[in-house]
Protein backbone atom coordinates (compact mmCIF):
# COMPACT_ATOMS: atom_id res chain seq x y z
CA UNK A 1 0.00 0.00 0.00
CA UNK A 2 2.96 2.67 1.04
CA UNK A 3 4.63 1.68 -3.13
CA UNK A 4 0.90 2.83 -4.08
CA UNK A 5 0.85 6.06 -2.12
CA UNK A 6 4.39 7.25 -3.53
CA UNK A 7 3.48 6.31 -6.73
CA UNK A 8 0.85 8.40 -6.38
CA UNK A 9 2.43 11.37 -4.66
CA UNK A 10 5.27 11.60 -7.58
CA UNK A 11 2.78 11.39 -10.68
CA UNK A 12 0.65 13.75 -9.31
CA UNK A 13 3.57 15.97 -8.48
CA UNK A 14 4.78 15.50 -12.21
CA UNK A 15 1.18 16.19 -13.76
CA UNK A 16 0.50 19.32 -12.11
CA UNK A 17 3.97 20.73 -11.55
CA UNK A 18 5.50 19.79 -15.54
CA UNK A 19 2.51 19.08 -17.49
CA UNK A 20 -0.35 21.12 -16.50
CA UNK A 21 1.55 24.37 -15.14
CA UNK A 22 3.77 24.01 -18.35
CA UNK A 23 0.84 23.84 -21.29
CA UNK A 24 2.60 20.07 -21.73
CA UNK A 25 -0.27 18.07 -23.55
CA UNK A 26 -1.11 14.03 -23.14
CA UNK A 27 -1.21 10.76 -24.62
CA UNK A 28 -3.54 8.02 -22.84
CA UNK A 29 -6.73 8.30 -21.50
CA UNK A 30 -6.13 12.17 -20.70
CA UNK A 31 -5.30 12.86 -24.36
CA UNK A 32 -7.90 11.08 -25.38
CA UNK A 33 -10.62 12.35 -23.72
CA UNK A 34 -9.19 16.23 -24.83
CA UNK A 35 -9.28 14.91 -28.60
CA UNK A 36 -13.08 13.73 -27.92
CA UNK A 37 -14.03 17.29 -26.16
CA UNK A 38 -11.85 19.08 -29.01
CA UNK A 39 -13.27 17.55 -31.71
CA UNK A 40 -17.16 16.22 -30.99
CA UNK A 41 -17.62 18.54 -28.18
CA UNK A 42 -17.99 15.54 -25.99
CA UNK A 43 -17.70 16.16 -21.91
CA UNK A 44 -14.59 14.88 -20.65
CA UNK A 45 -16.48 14.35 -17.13
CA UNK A 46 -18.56 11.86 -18.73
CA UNK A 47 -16.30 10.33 -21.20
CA UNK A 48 -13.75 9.32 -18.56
CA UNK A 49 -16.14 7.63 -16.82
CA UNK A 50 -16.55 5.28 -19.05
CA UNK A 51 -13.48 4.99 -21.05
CA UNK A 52 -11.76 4.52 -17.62
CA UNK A 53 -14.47 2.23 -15.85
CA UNK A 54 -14.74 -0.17 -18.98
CA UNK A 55 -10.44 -0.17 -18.40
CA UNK A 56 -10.08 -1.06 -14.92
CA UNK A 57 -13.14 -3.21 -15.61
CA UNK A 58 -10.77 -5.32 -18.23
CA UNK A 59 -7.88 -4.46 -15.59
CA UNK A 60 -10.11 -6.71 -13.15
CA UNK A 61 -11.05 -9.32 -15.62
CA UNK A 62 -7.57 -10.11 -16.30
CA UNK A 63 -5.93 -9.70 -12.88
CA UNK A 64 -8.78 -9.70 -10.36
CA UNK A 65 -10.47 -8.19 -6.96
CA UNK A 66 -7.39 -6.97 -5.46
CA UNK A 67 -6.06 -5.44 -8.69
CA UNK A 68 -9.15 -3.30 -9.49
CA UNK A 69 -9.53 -2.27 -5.50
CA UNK A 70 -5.74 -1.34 -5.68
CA UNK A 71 -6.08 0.73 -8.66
CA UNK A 72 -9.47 2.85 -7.36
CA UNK A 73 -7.02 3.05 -4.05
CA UNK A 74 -4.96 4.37 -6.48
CA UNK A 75 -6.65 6.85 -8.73
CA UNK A 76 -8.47 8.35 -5.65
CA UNK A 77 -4.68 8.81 -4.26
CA UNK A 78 -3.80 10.50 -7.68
CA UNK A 79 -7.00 13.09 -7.64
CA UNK A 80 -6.27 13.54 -3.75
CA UNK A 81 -2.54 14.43 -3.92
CA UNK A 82 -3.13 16.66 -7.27
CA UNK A 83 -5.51 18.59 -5.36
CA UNK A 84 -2.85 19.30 -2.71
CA UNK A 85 -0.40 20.18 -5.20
CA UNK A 86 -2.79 22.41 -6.79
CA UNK A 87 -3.67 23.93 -3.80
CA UNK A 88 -0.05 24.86 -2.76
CA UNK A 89 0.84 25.92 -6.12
CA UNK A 90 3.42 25.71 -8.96
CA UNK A 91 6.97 24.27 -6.90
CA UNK A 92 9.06 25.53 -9.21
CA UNK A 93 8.93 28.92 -11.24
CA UNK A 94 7.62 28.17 -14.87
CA UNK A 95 11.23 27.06 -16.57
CA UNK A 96 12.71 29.00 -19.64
CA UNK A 97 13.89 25.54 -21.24
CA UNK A 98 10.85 23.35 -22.45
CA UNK A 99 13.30 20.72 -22.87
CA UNK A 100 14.04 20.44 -19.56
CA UNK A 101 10.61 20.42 -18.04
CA UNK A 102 9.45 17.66 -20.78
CA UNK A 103 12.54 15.89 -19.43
CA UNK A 104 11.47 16.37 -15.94
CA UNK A 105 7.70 15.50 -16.71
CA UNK A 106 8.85 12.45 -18.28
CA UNK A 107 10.87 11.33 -14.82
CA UNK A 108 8.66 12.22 -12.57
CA UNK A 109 4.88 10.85 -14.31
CA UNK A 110 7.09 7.92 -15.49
CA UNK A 111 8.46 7.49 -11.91
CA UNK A 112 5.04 7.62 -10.43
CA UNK A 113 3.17 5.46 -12.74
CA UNK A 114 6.07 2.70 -12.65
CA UNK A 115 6.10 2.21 -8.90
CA UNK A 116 2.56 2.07 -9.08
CA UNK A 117 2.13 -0.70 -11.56
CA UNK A 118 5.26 -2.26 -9.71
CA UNK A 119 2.80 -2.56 -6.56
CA UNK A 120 0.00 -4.45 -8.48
CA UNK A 121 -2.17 -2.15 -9.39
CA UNK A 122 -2.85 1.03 -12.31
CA UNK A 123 -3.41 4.36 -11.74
CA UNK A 124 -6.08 4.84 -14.52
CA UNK A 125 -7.69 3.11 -17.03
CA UNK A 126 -4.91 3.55 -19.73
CA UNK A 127 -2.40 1.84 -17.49
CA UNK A 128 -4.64 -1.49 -16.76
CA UNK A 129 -4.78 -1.52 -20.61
CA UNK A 130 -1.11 -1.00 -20.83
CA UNK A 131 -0.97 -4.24 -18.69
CA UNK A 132 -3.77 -6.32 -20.59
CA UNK A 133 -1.89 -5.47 -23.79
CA UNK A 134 1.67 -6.36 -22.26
CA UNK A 135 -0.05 -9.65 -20.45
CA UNK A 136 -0.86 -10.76 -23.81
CA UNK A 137 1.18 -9.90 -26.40
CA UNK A 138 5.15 -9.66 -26.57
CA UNK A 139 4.96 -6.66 -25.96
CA UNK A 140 6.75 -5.21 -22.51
CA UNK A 141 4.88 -2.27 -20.97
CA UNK A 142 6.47 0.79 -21.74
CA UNK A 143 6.25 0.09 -25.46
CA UNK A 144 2.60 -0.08 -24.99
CA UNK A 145 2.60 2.94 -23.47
CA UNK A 146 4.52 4.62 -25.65
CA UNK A 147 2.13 3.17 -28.80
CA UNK A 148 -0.99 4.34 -27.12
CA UNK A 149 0.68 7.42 -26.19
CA UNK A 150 1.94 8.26 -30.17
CA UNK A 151 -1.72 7.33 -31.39
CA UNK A 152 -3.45 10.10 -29.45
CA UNK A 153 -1.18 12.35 -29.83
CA UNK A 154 -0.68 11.97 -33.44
CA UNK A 155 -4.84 12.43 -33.51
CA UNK A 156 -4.42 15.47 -31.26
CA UNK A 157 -2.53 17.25 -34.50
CA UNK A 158 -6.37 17.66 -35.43
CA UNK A 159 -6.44 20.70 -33.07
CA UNK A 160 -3.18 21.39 -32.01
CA UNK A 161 0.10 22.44 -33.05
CA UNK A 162 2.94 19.98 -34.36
CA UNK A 163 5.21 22.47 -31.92
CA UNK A 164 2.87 21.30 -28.74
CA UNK A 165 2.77 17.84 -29.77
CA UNK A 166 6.73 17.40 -29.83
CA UNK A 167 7.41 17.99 -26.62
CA UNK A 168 4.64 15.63 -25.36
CA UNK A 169 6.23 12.80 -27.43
CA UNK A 170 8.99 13.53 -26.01
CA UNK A 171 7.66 13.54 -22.50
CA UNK A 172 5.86 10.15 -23.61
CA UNK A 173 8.91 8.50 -24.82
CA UNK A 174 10.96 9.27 -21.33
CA UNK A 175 8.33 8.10 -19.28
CA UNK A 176 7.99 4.94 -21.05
CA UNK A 177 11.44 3.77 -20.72
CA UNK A 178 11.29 4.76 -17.04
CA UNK A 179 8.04 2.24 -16.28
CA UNK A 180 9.82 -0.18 -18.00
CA UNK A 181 12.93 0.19 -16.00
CA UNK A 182 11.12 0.39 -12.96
CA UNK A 183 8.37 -2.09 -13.60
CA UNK A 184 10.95 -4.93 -14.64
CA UNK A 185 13.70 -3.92 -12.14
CA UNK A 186 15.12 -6.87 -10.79
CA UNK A 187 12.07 -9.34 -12.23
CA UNK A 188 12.65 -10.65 -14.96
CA UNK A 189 9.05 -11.73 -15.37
CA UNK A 190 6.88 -9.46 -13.40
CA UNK A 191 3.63 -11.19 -12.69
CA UNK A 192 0.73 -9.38 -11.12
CA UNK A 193 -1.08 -10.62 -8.08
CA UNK A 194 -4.35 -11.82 -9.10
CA UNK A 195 -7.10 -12.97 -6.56
């Protein structure tokens, strides 16, 4: 439970304090649910409802009761801590260098996300499908990240600019490799605790 509270405490830190204060767009669920509201108007309230439910819903089919209660542990952890961090405000002055604070976003949401898959469990919808994917292909999990990642935000060219869409690939790309790292660290086959 304490992997799935850090977890939790870094990506939300990374979000808010790289991606949202720094105009940094998504890939995922997040991107995807901004491409739906962009393009067909559709409320992201109500879309991520059910594009996350019907994940951690697969989430549970493949790896069970304690996976899906882990994961709502820890995407109630995720909203909890970003409201703290949005409450206190930006950390760090807005950085001249948007290299650097893609670099940084990718650390830190990669960081977060990887110690929270490492403890069983997803953080949102896109990562139990990030699992399902890697469970059954031969595919590790970072690449399926970073696929589901490129998709969206090669869609989100639709309404934004190719300059805004760099960055976030390369934020995308970073974080990737770190889940992967951290996800297969020392376990060679890393199996999730079903029940």
């Amino acid at each position: 439970m304490s992997l799935i509270i850090i977890g939790s405490i870094i990506l939300a830190f990374g979000v808010y304090n790289f991606y949202y204060v720094n105009n940094i767009t998504e890939g995922g669920v997040l991107g995807l649910l901004l491409l739906l509201k962009n393009l067909f108007d559709i409320q992201p309230s109500i879309a991520n409802i059910i594009i996350d439910g019907s994940l951690l819903l697969l989430g549970y089919r493949f790896f069970g009761k304690k996976f899906f209660i882990y994961s709502v542990i820890a995407s109630i952890s995720f909203s909890l801590f970003y409201k703290v961090f949005e409450s206190i405000g930006p950390i760090f002055p807005k950085f001249d260098s948007m290299f650097i604070v893609t670099i940084l976003a990718g650390l830190t949401v990669g960081s977060g996300v990887g110690i929270i898959i490492k403890a069983g469990c997803a953080a949102g919808g896109d990562d139990a499908l990030a699992l399902v994917i890697a469970k059954t292909t031969s595919l590790n999990v970072g690449r399926v990240y970073l696929l589901t990642d490129i998709m969206v935000l090669l869609l989100s060219l639709l309404y934004l600019s190719i300059f805004d869409v760099f960055y976030s690939l390369i934020a995308v790309s970073i974080s990737g490799k770190v889940i992967d790292f951290i996800y297969y660290h020392n376990n060679e086959k890393n199996e999730l605790v079903t029940n």
